[in-house]
N, C-alpha and C. Protein backbone atom coordinates (compact mmCIF):
# COMPACT_ATOMS: atom_id res chain seq x y z
N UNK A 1 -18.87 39.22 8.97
CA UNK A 1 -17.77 39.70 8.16
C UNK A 1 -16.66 40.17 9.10
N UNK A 2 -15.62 39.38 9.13
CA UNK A 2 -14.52 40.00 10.04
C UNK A 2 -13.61 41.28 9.18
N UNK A 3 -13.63 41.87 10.05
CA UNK A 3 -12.16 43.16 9.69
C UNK A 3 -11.40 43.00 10.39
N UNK A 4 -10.01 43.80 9.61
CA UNK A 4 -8.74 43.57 10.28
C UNK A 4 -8.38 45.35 10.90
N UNK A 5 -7.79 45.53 12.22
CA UNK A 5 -7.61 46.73 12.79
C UNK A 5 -6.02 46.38 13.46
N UNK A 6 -5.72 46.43 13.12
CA UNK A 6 -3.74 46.29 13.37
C UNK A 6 -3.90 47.03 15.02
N UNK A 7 -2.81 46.89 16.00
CA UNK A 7 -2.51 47.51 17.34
C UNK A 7 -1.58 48.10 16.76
N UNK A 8 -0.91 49.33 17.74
CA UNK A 8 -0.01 50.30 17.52
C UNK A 8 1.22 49.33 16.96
N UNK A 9 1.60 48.52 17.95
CA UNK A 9 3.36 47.87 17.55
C UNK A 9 3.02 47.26 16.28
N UNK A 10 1.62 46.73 15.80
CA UNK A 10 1.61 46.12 14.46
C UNK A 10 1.94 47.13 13.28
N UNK A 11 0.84 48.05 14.04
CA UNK A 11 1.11 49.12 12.95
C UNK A 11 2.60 50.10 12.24
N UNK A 12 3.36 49.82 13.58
CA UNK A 12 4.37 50.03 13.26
C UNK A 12 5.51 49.51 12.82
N UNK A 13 5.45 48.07 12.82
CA UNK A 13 6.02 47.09 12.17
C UNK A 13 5.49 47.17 10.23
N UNK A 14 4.20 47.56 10.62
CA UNK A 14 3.58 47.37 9.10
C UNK A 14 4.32 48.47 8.29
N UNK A 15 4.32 50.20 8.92
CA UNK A 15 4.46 50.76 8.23
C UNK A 15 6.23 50.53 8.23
N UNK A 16 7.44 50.29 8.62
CA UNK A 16 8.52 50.11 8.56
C UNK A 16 8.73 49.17 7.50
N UNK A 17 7.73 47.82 7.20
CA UNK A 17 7.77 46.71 6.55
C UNK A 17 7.78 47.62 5.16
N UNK A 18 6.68 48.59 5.04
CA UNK A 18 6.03 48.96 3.84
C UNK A 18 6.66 49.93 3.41
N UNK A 19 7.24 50.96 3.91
CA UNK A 19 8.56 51.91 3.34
C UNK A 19 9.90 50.98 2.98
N UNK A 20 10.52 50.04 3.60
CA UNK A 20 11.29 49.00 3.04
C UNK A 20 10.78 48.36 1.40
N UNK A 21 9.42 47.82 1.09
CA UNK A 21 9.12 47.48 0.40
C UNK A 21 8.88 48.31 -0.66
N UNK A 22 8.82 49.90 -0.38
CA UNK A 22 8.62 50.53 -1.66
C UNK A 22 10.10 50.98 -1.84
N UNK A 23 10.66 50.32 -1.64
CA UNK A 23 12.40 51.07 -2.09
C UNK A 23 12.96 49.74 -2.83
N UNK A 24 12.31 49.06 -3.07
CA UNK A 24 12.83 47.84 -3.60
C UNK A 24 12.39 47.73 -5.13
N UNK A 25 12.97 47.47 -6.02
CA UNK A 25 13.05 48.18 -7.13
C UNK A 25 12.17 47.29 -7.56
N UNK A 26 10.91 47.68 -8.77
CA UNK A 26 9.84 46.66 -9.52
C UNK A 26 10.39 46.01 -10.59
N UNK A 27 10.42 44.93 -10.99
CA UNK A 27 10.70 44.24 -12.13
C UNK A 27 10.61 44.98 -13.48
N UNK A 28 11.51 44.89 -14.23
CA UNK A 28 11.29 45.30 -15.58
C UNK A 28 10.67 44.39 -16.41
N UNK A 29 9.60 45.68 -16.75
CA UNK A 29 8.47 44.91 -17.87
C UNK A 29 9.18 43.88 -18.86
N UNK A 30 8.57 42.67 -19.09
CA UNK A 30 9.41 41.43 -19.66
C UNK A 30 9.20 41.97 -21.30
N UNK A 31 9.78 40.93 -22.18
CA UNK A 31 9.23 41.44 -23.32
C UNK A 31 8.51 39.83 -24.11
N UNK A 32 8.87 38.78 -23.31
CA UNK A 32 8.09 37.70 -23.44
C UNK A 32 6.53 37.76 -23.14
N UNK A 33 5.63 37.17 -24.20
CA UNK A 33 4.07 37.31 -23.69
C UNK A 33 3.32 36.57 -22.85
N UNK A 34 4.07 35.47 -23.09
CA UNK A 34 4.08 34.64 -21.60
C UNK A 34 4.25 35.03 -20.00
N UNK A 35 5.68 35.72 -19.83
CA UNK A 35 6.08 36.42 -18.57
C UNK A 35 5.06 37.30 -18.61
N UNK A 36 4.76 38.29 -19.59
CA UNK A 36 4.04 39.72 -19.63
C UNK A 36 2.78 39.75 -18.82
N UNK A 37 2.17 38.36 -18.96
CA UNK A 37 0.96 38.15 -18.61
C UNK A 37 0.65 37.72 -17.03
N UNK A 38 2.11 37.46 -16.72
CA UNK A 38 2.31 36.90 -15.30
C UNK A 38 2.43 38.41 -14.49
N UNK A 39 3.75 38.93 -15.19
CA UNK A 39 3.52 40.54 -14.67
C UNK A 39 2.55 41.36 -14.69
N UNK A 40 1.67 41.14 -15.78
CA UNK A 40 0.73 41.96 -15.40
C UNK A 40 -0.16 41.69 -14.29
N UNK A 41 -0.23 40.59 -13.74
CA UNK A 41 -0.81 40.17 -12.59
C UNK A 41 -0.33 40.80 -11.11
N UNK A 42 1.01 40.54 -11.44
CA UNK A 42 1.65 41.02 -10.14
C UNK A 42 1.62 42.36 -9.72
N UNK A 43 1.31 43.21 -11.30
CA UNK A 43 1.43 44.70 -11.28
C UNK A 43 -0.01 45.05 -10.50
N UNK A 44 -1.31 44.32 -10.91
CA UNK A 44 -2.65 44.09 -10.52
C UNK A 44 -2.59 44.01 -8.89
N UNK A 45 -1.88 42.50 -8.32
CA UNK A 45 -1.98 42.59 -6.88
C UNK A 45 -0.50 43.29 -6.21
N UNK A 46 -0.09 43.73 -6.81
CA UNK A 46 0.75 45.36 -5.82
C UNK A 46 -0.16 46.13 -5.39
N UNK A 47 -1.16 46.57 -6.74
CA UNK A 47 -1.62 48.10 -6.13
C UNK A 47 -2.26 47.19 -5.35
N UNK A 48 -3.06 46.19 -5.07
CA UNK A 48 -4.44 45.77 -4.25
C UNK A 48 -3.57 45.57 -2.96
N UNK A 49 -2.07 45.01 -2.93
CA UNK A 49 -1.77 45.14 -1.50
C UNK A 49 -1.53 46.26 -0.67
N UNK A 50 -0.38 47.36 -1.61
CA UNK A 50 -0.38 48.57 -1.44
C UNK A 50 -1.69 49.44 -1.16
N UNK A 51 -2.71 49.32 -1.53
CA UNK A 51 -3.73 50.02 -1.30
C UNK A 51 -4.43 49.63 0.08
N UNK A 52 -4.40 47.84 0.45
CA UNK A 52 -4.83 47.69 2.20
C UNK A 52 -4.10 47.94 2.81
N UNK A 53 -2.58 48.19 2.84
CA UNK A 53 -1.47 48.54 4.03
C UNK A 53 -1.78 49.31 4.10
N UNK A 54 -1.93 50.83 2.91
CA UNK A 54 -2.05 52.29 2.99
C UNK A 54 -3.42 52.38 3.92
N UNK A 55 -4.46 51.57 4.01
CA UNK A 55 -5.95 51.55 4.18
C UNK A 55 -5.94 51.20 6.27
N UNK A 56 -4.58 50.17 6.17
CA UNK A 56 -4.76 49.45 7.96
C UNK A 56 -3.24 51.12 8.37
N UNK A 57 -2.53 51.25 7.49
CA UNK A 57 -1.62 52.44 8.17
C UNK A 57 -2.56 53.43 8.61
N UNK A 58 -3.40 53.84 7.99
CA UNK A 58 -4.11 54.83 8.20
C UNK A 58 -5.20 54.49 9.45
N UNK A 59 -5.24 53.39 9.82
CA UNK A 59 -6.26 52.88 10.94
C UNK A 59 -7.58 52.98 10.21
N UNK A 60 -7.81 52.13 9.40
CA UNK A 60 -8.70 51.92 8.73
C UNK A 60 -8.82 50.64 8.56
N UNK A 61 -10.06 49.91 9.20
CA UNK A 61 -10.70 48.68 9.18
C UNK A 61 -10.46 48.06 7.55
N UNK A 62 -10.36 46.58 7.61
CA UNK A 62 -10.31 46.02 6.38
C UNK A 62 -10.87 44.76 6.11
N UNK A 63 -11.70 44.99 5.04
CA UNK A 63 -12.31 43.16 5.55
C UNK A 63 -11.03 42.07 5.24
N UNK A 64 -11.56 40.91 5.83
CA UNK A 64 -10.18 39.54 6.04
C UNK A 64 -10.79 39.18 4.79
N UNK A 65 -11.94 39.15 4.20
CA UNK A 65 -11.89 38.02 2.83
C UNK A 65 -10.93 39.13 1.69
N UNK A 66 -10.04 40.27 1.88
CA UNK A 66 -9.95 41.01 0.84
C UNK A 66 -8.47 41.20 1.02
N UNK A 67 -7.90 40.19 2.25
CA UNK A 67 -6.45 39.71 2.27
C UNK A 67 -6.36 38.25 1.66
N UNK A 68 -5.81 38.60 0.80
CA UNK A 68 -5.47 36.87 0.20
C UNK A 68 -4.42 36.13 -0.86
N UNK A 69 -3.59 35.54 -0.30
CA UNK A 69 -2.64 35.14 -1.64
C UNK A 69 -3.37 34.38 -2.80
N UNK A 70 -2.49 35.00 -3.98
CA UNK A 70 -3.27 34.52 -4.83
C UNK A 70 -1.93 33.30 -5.25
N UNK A 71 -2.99 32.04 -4.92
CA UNK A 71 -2.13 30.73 -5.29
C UNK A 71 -2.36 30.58 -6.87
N UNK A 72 -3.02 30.87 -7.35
CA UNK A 72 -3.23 30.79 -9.17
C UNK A 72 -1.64 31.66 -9.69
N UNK A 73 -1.75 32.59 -9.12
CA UNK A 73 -0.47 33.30 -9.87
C UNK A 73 1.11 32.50 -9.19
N UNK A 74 1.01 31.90 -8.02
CA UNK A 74 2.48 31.55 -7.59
C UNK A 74 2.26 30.55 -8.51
N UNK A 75 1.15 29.32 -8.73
CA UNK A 75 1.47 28.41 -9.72
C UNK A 75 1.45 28.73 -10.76
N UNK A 76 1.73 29.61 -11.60
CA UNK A 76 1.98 30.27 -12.64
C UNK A 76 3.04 30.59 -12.85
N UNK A 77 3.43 31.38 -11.88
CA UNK A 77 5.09 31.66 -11.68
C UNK A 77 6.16 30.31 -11.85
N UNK A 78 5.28 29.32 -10.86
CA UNK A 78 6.34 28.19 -10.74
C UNK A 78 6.34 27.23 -12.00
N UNK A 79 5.09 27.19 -12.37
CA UNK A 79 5.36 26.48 -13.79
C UNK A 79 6.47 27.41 -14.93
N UNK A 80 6.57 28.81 -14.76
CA UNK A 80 6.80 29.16 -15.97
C UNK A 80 8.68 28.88 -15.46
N UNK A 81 8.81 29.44 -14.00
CA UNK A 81 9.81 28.96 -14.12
C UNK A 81 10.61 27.63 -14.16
N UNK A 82 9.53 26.50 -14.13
CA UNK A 82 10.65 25.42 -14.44
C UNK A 82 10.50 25.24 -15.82
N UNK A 83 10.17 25.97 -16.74
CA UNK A 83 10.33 25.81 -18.22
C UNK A 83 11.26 26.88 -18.72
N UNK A 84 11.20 28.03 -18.09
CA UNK A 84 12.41 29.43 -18.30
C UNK A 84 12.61 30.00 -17.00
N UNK A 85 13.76 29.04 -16.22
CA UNK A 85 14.32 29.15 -15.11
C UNK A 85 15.01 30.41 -14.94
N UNK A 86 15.74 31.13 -15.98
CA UNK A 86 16.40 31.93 -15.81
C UNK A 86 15.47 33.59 -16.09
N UNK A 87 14.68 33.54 -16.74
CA UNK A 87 13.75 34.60 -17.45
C UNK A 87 12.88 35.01 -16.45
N UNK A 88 12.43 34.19 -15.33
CA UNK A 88 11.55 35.01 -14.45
C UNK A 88 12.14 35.20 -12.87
N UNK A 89 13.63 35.13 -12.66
CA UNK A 89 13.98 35.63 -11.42
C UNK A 89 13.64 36.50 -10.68
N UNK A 90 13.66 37.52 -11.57
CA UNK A 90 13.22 38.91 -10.96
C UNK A 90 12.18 38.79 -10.35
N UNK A 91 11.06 38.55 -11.10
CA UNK A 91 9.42 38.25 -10.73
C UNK A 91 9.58 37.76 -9.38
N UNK A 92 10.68 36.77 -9.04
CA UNK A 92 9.60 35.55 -7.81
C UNK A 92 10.26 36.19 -6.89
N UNK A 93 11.86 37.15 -7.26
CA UNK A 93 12.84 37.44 -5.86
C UNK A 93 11.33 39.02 -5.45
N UNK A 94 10.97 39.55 -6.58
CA UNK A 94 10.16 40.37 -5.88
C UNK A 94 8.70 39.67 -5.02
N UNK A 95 7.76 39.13 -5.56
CA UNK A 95 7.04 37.85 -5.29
C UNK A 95 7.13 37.61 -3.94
N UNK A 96 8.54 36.87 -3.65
CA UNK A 96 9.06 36.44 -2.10
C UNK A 96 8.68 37.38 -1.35
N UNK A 97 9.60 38.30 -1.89
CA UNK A 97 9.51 39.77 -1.02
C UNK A 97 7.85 39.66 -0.10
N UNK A 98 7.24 40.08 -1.32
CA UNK A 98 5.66 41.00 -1.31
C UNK A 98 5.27 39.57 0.17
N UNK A 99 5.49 38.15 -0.57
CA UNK A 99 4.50 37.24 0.57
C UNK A 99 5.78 37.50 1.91
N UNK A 100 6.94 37.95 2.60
CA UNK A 100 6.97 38.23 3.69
C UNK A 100 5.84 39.56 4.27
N UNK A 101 5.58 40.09 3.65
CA UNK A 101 4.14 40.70 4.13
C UNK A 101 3.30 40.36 4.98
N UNK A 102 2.43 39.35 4.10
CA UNK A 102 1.35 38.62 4.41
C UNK A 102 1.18 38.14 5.69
């Protein structure tokens, strides 16, 4: 089982990355049930990313199978937006964001 243990300059890249990222404003809840269901996903893997940055800031080991993009939700995203191109911007400009992370 590999873990992940960041070096100092990572770590400090991480935590600069991750105060940038919490100032960036969250999408407003959609009122489509379609989008809703996409957001609620995204709302799902925030806390799970937010919770391993907070976990490697703190110098705290992390397993590698418990970093992972979830490709089910970008193709989700991308289908919905080529059917309502304009309705899920918000979602993917935050989205983008979150995968410069990774």
């Amino acid at each position: 089982m590999e873990n992940l243990l960041l070096s100092g300059t990572s770590i400090n890249k991480l935590k600069m990355e991750f105060e940038n990222l919490k100032q960036v404003p969250f999408p407003k809840t959609p009122t489509s049930d379609s989008l809703y269901d996409i957001f609620s996903e995204i709302v799902e893997l925030d806390g799970h990313i937010a919770g391993l940055v907070s976990s490697l800031i703190r110098g705290n080991m992390v397993q590698r199978k418990l970093v992972f993009i979830d490709e089910g939700l970008n193709d989700k995203i991308n289908s919905y937006i080529t059917t309502n191109p304009n309705e899920a911007e918000e979602l993917l400009t935050y989205r983008d964001y979150k995968a410069e992370l990774d």
